[in-house]
C-alpha atoms as a PDB file:
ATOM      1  CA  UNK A   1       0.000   0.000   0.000  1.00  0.00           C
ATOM      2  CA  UNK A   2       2.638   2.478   0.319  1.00  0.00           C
ATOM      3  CA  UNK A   3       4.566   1.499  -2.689  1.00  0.00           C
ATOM      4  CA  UNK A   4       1.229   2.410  -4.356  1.00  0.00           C
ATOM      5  CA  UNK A   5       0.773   5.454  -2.547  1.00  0.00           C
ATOM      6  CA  UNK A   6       4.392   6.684  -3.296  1.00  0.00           C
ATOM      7  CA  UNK A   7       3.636   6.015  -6.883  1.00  0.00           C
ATOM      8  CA  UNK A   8       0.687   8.155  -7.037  1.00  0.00           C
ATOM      9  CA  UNK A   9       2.864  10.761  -5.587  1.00  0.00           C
ATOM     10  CA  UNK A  10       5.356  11.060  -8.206  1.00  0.00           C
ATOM     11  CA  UNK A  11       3.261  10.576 -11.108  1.00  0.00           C
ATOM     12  CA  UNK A  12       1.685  13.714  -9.443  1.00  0.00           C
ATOM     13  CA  UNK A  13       4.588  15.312  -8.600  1.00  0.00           C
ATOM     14  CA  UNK A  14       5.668  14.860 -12.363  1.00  0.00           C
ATOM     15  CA  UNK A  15       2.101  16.004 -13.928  1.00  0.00           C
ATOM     16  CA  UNK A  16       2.149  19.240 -11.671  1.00  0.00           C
ATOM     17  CA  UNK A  17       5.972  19.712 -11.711  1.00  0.00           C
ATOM     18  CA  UNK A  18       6.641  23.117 -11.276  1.00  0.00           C
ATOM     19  CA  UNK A  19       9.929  23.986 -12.812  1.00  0.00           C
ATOM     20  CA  UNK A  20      11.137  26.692 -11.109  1.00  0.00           C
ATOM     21  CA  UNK A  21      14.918  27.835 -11.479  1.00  0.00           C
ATOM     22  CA  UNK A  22      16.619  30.152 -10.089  1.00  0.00           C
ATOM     23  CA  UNK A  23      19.824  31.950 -11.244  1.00  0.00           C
ATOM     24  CA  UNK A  24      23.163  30.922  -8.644  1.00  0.00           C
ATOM     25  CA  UNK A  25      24.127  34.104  -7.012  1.00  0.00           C
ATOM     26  CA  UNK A  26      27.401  35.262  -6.179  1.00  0.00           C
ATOM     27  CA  UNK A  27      27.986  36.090  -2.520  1.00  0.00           C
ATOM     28  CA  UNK A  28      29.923  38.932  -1.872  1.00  0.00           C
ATOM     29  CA  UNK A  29      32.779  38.428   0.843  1.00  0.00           C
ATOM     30  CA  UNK A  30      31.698  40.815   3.828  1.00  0.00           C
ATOM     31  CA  UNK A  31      34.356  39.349   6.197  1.00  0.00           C
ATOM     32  CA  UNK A  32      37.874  39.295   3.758  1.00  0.00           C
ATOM     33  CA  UNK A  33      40.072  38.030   7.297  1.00  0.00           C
ATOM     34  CA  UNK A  34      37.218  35.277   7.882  1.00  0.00           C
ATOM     35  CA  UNK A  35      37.123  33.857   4.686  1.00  0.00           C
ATOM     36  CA  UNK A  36      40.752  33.724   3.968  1.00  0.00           C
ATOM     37  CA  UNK A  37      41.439  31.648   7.108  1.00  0.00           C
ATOM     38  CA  UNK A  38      38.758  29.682   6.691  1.00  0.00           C
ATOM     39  CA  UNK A  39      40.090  29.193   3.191  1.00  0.00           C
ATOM     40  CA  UNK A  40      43.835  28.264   4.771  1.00  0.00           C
ATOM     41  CA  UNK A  41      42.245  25.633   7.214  1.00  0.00           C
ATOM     42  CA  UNK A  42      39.969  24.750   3.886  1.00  0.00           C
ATOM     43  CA  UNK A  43      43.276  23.258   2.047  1.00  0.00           C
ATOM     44  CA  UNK A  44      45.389  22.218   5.245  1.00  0.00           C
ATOM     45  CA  UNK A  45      46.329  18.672   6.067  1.00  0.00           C
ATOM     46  CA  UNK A  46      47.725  19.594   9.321  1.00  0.00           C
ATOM     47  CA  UNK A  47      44.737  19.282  10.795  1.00  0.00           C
ATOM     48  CA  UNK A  48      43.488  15.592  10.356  1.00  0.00           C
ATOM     49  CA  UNK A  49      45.437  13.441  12.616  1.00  0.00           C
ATOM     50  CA  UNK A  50      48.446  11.669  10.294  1.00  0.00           C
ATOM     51  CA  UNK A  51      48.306  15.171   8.369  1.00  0.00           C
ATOM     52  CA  UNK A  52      47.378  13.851   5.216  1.00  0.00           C
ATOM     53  CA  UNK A  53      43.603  14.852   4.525  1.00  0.00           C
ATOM     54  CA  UNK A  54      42.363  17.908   4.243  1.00  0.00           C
ATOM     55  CA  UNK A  55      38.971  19.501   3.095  1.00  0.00           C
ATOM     56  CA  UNK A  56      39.969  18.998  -0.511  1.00  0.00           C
ATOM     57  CA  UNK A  57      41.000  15.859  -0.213  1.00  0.00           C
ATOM     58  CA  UNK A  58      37.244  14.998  -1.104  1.00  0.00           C
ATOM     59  CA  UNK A  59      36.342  18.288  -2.526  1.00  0.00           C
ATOM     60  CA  UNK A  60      38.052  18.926  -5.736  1.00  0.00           C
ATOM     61  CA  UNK A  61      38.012  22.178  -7.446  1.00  0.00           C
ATOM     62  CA  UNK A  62      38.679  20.956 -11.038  1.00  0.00           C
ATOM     63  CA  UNK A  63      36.329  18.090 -10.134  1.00  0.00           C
ATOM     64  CA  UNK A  64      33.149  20.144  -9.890  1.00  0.00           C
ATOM     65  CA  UNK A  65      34.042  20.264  -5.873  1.00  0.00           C
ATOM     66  CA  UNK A  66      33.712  16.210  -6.006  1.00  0.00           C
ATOM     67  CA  UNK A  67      36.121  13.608  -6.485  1.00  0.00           C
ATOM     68  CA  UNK A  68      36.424  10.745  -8.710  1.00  0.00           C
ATOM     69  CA  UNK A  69      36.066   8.087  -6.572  1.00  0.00           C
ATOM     70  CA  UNK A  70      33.147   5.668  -5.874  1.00  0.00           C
ATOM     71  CA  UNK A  71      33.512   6.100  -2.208  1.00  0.00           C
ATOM     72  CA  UNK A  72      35.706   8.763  -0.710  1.00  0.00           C
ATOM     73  CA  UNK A  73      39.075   7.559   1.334  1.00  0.00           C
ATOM     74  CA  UNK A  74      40.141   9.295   4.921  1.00  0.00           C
ATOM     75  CA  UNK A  75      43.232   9.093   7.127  1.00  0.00           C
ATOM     76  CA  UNK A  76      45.706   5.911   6.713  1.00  0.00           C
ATOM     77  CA  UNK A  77      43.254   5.231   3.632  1.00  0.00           C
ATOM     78  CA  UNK A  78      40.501   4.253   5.275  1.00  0.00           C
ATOM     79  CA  UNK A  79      36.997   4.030   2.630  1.00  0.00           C
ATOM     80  CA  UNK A  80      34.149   6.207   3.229  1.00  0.00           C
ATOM     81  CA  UNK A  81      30.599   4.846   2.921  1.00  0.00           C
ATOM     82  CA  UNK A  82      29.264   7.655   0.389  1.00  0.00           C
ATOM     83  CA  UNK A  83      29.865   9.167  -2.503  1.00  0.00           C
ATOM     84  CA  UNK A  84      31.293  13.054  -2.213  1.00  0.00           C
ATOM     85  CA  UNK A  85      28.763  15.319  -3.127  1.00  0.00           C
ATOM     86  CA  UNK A  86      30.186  18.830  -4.537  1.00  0.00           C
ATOM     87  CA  UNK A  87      31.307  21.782  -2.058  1.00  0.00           C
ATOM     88  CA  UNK A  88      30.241  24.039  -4.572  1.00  0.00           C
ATOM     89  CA  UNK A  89      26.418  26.397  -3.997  1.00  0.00           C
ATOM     90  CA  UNK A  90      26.024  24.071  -0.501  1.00  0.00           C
ATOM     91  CA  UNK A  91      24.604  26.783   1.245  1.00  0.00           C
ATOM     92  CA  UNK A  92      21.426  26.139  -1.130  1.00  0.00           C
ATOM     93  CA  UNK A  93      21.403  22.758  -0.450  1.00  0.00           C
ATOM     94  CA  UNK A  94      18.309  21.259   2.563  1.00  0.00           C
ATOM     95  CA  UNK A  95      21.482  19.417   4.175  1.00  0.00           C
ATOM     96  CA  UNK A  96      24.789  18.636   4.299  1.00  0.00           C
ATOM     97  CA  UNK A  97      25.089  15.223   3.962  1.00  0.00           C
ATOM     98  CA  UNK A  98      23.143  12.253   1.879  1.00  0.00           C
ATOM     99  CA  UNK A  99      20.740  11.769   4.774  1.00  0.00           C
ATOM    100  CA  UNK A 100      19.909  14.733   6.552  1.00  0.00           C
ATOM    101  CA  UNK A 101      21.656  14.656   9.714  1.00  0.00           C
ATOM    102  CA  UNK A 102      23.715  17.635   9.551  1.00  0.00           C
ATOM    103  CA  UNK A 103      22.035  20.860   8.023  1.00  0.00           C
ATOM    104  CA  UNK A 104      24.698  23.351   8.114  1.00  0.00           C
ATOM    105  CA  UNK A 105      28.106  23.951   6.984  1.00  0.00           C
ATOM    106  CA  UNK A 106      29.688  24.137  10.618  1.00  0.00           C
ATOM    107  CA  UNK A 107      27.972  21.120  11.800  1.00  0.00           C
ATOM    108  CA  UNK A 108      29.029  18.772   8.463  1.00  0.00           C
ATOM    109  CA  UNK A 109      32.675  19.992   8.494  1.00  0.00           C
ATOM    110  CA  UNK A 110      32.829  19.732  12.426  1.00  0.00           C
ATOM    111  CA  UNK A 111      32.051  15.917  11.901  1.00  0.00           C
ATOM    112  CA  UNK A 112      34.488  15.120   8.735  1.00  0.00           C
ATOM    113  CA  UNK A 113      36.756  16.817  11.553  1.00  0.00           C
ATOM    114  CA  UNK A 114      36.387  14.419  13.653  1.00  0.00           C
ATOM    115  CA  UNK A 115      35.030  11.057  11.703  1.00  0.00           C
ATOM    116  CA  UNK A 116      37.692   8.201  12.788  1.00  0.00           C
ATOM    117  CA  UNK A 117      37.232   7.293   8.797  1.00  0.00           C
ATOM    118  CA  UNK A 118      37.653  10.967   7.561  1.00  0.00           C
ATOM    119  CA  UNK A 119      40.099  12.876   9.021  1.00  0.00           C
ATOM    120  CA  UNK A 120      39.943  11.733  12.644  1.00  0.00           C
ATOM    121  CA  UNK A 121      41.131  15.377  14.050  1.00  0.00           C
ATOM    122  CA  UNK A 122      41.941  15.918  17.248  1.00  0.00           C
ATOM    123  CA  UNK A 123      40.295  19.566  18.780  1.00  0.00           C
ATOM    124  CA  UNK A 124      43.270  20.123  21.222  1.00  0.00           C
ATOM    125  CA  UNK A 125      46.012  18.984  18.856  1.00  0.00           C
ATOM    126  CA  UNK A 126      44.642  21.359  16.202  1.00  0.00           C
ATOM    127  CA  UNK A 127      44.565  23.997  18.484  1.00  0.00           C
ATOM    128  CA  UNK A 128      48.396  23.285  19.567  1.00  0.00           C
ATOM    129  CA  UNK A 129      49.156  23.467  15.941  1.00  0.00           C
ATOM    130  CA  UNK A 130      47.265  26.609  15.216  1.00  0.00           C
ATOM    131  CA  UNK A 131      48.523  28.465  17.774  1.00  0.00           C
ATOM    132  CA  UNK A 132      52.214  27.191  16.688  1.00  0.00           C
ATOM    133  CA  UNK A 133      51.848  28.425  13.198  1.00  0.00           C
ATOM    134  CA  UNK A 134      52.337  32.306  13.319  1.00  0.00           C
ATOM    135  CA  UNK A 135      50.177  32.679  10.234  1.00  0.00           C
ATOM    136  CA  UNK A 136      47.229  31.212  11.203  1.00  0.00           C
ATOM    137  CA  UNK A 137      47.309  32.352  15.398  1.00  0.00           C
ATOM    138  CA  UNK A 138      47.640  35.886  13.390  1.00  0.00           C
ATOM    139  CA  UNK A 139      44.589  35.217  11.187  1.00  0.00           C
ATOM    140  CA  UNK A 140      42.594  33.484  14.234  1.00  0.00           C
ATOM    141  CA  UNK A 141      43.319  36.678  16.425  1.00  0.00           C
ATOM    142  CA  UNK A 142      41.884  39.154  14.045  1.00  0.00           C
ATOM    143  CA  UNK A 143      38.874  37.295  13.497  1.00  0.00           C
ATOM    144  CA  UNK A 144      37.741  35.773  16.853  1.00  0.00           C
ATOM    145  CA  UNK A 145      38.191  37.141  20.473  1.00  0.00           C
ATOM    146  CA  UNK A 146      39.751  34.460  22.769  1.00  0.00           C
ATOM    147  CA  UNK A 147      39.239  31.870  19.786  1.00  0.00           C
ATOM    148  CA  UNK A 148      38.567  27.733  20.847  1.00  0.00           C
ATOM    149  CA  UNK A 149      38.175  24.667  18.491  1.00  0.00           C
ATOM    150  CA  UNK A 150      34.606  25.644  17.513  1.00  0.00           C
ATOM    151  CA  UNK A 151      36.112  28.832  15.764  1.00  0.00           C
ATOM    152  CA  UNK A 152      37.809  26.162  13.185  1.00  0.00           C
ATOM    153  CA  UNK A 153      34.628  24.923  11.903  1.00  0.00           C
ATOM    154  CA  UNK A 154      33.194  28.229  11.663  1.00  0.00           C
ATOM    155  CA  UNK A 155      35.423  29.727   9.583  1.00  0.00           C
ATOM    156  CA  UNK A 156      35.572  26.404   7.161  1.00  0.00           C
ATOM    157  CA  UNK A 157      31.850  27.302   6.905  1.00  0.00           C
ATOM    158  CA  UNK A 158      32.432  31.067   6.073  1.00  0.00           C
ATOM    159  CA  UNK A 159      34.641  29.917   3.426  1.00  0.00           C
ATOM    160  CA  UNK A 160      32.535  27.166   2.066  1.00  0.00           C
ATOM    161  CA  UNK A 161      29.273  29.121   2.038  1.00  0.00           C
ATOM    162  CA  UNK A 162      30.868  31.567  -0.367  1.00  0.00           C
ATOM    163  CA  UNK A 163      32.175  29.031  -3.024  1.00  0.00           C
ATOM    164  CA  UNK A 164      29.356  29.052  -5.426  1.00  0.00           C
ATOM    165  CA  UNK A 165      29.609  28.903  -8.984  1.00  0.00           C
ATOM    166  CA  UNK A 166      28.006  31.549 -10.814  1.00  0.00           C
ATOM    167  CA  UNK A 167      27.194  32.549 -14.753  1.00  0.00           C
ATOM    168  CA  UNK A 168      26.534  28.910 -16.102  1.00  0.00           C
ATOM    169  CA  UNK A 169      25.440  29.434 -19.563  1.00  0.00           C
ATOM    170  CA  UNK A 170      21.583  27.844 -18.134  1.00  0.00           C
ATOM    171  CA  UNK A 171      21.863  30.996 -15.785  1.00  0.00           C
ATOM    172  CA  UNK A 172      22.224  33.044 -18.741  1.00  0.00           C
ATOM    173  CA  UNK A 173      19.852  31.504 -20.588  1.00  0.00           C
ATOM    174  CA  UNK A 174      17.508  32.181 -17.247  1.00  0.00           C
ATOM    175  CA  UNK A 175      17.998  35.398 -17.375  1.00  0.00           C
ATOM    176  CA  UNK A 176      16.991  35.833 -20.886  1.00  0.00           C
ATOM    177  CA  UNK A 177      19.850  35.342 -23.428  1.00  0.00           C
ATOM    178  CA  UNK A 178      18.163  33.177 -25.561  1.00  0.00           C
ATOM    179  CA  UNK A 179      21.199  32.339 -27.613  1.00  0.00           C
ATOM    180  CA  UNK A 180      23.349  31.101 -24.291  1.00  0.00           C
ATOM    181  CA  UNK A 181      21.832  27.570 -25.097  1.00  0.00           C
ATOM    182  CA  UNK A 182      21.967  25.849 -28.875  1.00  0.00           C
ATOM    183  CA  UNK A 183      18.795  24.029 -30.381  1.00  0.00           C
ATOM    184  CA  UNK A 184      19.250  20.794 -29.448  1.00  0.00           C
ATOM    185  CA  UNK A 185      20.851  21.960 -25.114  1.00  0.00           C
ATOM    186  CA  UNK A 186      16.856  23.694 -25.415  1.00  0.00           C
ATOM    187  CA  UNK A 187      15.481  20.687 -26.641  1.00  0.00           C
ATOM    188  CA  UNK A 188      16.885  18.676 -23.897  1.00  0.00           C
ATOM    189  CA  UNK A 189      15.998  21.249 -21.226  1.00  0.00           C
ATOM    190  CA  UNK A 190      12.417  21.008 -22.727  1.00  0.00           C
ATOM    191  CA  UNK A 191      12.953  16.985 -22.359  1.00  0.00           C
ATOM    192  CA  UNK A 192      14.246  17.563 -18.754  1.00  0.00           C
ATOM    193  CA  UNK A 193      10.848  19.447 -18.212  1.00  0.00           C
ATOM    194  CA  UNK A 194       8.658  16.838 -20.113  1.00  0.00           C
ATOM    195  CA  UNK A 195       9.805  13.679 -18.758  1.00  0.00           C
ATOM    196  CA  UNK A 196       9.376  15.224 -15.326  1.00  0.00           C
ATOM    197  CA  UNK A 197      13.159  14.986 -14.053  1.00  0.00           C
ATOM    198  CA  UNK A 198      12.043  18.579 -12.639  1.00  0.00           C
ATOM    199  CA  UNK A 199       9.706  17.466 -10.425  1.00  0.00           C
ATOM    200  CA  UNK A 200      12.549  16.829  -8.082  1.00  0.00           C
ATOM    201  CA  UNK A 201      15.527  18.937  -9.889  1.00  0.00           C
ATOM    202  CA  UNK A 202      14.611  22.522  -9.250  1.00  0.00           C
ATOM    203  CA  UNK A 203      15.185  25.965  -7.506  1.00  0.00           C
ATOM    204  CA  UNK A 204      18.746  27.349  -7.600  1.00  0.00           C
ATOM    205  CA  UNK A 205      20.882  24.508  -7.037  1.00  0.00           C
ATOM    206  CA  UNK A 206      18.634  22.527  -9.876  1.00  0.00           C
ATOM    207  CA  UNK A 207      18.478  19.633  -6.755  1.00  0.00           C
ATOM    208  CA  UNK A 208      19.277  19.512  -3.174  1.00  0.00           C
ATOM    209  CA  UNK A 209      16.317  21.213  -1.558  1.00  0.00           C
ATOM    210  CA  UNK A 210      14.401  17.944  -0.962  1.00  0.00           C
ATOM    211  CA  UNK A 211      14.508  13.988  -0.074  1.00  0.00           C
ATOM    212  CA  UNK A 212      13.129  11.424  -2.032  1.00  0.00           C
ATOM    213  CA  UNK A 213      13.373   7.553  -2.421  1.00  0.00           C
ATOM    214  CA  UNK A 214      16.256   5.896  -3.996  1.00  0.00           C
ATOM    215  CA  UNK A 215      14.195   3.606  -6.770  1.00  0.00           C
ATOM    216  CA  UNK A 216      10.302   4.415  -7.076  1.00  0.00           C
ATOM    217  CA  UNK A 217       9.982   1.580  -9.799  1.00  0.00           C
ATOM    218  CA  UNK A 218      11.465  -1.592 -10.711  1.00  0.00           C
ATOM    219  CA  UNK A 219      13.434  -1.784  -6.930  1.00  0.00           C
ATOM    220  CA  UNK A 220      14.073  -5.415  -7.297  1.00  0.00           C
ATOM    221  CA  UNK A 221      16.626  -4.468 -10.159  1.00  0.00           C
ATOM    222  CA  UNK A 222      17.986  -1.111  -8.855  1.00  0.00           C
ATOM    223  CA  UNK A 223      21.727  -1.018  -7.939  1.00  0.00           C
ATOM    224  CA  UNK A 224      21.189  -0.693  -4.133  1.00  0.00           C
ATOM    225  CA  UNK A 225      23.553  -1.455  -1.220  1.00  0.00           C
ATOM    226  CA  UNK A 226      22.781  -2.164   2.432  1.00  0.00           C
ATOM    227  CA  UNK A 227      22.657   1.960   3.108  1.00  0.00           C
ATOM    228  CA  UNK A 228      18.833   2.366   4.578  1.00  0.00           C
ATOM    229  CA  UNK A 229      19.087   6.223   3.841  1.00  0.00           C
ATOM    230  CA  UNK A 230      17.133   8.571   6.140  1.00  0.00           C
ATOM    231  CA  UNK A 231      15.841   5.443   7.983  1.00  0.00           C
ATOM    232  CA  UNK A 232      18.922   5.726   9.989  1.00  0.00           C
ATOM    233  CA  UNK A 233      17.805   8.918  11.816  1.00  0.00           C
ATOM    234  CA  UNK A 234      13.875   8.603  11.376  1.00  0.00           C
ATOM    235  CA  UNK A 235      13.380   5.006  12.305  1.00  0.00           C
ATOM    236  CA  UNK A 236      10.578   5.638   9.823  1.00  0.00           C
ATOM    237  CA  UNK A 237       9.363   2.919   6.817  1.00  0.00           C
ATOM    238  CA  UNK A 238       8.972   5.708   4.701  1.00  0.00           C
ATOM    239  CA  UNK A 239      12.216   6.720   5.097  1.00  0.00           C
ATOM    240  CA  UNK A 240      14.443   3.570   3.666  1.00  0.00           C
ATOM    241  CA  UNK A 241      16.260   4.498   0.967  1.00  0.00           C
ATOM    242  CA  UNK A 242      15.292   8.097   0.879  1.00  0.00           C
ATOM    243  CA  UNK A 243      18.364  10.141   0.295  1.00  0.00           C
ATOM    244  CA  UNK A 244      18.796  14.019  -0.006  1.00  0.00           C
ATOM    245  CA  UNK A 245      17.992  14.627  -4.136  1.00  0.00           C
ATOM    246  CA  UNK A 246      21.680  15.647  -5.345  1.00  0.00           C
ATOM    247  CA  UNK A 247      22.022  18.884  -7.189  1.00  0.00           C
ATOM    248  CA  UNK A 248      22.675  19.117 -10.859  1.00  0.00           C
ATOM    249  CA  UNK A 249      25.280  21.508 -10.892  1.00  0.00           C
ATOM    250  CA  UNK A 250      28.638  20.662 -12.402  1.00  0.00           C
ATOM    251  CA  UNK A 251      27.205  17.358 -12.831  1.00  0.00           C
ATOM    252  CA  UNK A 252      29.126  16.672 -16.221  1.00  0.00           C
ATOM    253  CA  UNK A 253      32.781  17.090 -13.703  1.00  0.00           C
ATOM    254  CA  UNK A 254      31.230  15.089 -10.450  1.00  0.00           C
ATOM    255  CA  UNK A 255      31.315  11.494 -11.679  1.00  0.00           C
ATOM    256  CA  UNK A 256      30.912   9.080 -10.127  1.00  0.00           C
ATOM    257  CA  UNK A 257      26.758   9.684  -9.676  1.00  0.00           C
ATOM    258  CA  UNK A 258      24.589   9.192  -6.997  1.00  0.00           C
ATOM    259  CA  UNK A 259      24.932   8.250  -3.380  1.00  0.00           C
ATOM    260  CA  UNK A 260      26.815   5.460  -3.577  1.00  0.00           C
ATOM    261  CA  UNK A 261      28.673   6.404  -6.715  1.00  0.00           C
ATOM    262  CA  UNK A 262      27.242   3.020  -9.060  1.00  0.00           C
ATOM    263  CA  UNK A 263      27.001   5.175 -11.888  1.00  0.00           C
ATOM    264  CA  UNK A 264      30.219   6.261 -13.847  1.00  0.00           C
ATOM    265  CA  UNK A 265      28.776   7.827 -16.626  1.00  0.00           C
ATOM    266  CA  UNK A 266      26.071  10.488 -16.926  1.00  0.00           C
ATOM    267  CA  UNK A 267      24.031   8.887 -19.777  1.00  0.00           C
ATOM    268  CA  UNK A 268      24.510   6.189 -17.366  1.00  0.00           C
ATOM    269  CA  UNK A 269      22.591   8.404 -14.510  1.00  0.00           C
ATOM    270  CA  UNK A 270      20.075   9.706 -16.936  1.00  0.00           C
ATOM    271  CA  UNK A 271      19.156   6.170 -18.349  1.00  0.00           C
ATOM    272  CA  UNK A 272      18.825   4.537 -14.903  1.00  0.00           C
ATOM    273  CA  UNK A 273      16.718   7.683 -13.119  1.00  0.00           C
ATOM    274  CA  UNK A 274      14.114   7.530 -16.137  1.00  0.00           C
ATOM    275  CA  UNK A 275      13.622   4.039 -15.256  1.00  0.00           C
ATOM    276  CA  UNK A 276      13.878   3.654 -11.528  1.00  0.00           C
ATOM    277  CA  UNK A 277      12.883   7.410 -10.614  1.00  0.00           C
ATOM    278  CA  UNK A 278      10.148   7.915 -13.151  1.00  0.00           C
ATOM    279  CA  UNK A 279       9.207   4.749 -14.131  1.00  0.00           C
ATOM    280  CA  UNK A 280       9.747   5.459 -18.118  1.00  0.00           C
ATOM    281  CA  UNK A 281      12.332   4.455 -20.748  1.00  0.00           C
ATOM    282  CA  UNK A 282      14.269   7.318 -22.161  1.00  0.00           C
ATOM    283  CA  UNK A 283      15.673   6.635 -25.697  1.00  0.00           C
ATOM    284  CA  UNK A 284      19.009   6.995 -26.486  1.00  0.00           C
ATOM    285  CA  UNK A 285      18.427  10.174 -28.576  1.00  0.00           C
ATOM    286  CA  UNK A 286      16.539  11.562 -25.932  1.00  0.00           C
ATOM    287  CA  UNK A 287      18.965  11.007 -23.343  1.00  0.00           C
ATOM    288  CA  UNK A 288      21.943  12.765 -25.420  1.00  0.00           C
ATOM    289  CA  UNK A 289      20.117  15.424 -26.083  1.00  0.00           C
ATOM    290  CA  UNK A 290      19.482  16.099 -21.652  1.00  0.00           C
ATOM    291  CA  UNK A 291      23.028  15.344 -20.953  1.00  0.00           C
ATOM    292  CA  UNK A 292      23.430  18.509 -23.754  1.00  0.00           C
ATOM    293  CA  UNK A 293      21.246  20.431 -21.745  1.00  0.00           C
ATOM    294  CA  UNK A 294      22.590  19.285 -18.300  1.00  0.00           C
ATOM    295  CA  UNK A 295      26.110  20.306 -19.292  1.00  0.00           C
ATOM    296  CA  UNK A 296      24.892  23.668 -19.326  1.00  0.00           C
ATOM    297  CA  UNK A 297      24.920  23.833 -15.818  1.00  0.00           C
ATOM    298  CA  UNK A 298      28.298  24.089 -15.264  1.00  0.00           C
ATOM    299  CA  UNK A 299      29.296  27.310 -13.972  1.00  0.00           C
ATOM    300  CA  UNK A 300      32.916  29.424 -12.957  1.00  0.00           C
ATOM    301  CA  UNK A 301      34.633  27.574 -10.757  1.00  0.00           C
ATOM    302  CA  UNK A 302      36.117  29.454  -7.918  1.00  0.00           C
ATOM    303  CA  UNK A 303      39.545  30.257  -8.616  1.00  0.00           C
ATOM    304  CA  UNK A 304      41.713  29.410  -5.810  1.00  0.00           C
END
């Protein structure tokens, strides 16, 4: 019965899709000293406990603020259990993680701090080594009174919140340059629209502002693992394999796709979400023609 009723919901959801977008703002920098520590403890090893993982380790630049792993890998090499979603426009995104348990910045980076298989930091050691390095105690003193280990996570977050990736050539094309997207990129953002991949790919970050399940139709033959999703926090029936809906942006430099980073190619994505998300068959043509459009959502990568 609530297989059926989920089913309803998405056929309705893709009947009365509303596809909004929204153009990715720039944020300006209102703190300069904040965000340039923030960006120093961003790309520092130092502070993961063998000094070999930092931030970017997972986060990528020139990999649409991914990597290119399935899984990602954390101090003496140890595996993750998800794929790395993109740094990039996160302060758009419902949450921080797959699931939902962290919804801001400070809290997510706070707990890759201190994951045993991430960077398994240490709050006092960092501290000892901040407070050693004359750059950063400099930096720290200008920005925080009397700063402790909760200051480190906060300026991550001031850093992070600003790295979004603005004047994609969609964006243009949003905000009315007609000729920012060729005949057949429009034709597959009118095929995005029409098969109903809106219904959960929308608002600025074109994703990431709701949860949804992990294989609507044909679950018996969907690539799952033994990750339960949301159910993890909720407890809820409803909430098995319901994972936060990634966002689209960058998507042609963030391979692998999805949570658990199955999918290595986006035709790949777009073939298997038409089936198991929407319940249809895209054709081949079809599904060229959206990965077109959907690499029109790359924007300018921050330049650091």
């Amino acid at each position: 019965m609530l297989k059926v009723f989920i089913c309803i919901a998405i056929v309705l959801n893709i009947l009365f899709a509303n596809p909004s977008f929204s153009v990715t703002p720039k944020i300006k920098i209102e703190n300069k000293d904040k965000y340039d520590l923030g960006k120093k403890l961003y790309f520092d090893p130092n502070l993961s406990s063998d000094k070999t993982v930092a931030c970017v380790n997972c986060h990528i630049f020139e990999l649409g603020g991914a990597d290119d792993n399935r899984v990602s890998y954390g101090v003496h090499n140890k595996t993750g259990v998800m794929n790395s979603p993109s740094i990039f426009n996160v302060k758009f995104n419902i949450a921080q993680d797959w699931i939902g348990k962290y919804t801001t910045v400070k809290d997510r980076s706070k707990m890759a701090f201190l994951s045993k298989i991430e960077m398994a930091g240490n709050t006092k050691d960092a501290l000892r080594y901040i407070k050693s390095n004359k750059t950063l105690n400099d930096l720290f003193k200008k920005v925080y009174d009397n700063f402790d280990g909760d200051h480190i996570f906060d300026a991550i977050a001031y850093y992070v919140e600003h790295l979004t990736t603005p004047n994609s050539r969609f964006d243009k094309f949003l905000k009315g340059d007609t000729e920012a997207l060729n005949e057949d990129e429009k034709k597959g953002y009118k095929l995005f629209k029409d098969y109903g991949c809106v219904s959960c790919h929308n608002g600025v970050n074109i994703g990431g502002n709701m949860y949804h399940k992990f294989g609507i139709f044909n679950e018996d033959k969907i690539k799952r693992d033994d990750n339960l999703g949301r159910y993890k926090i909720t407890k809820k029936e409803y909430d098995k394999y319901v994972f936060k809906v990634p966002s689209l942006r960058n998507v042609s430099k963030t391979a692998p796709y999805t949570h658990n980073g199955k999918f290595v190619k986006l035709k790949d994505v777009i073939k298997n979400m038409g089936k198991y998300q929407l319940g249809t068959e895209i054709s081949p043509k079809d599904i060229s023609l959206i990965e077109l459009f959907l690499k029109t959502l790359d924007g300018d990568i921050p330049n650091e």
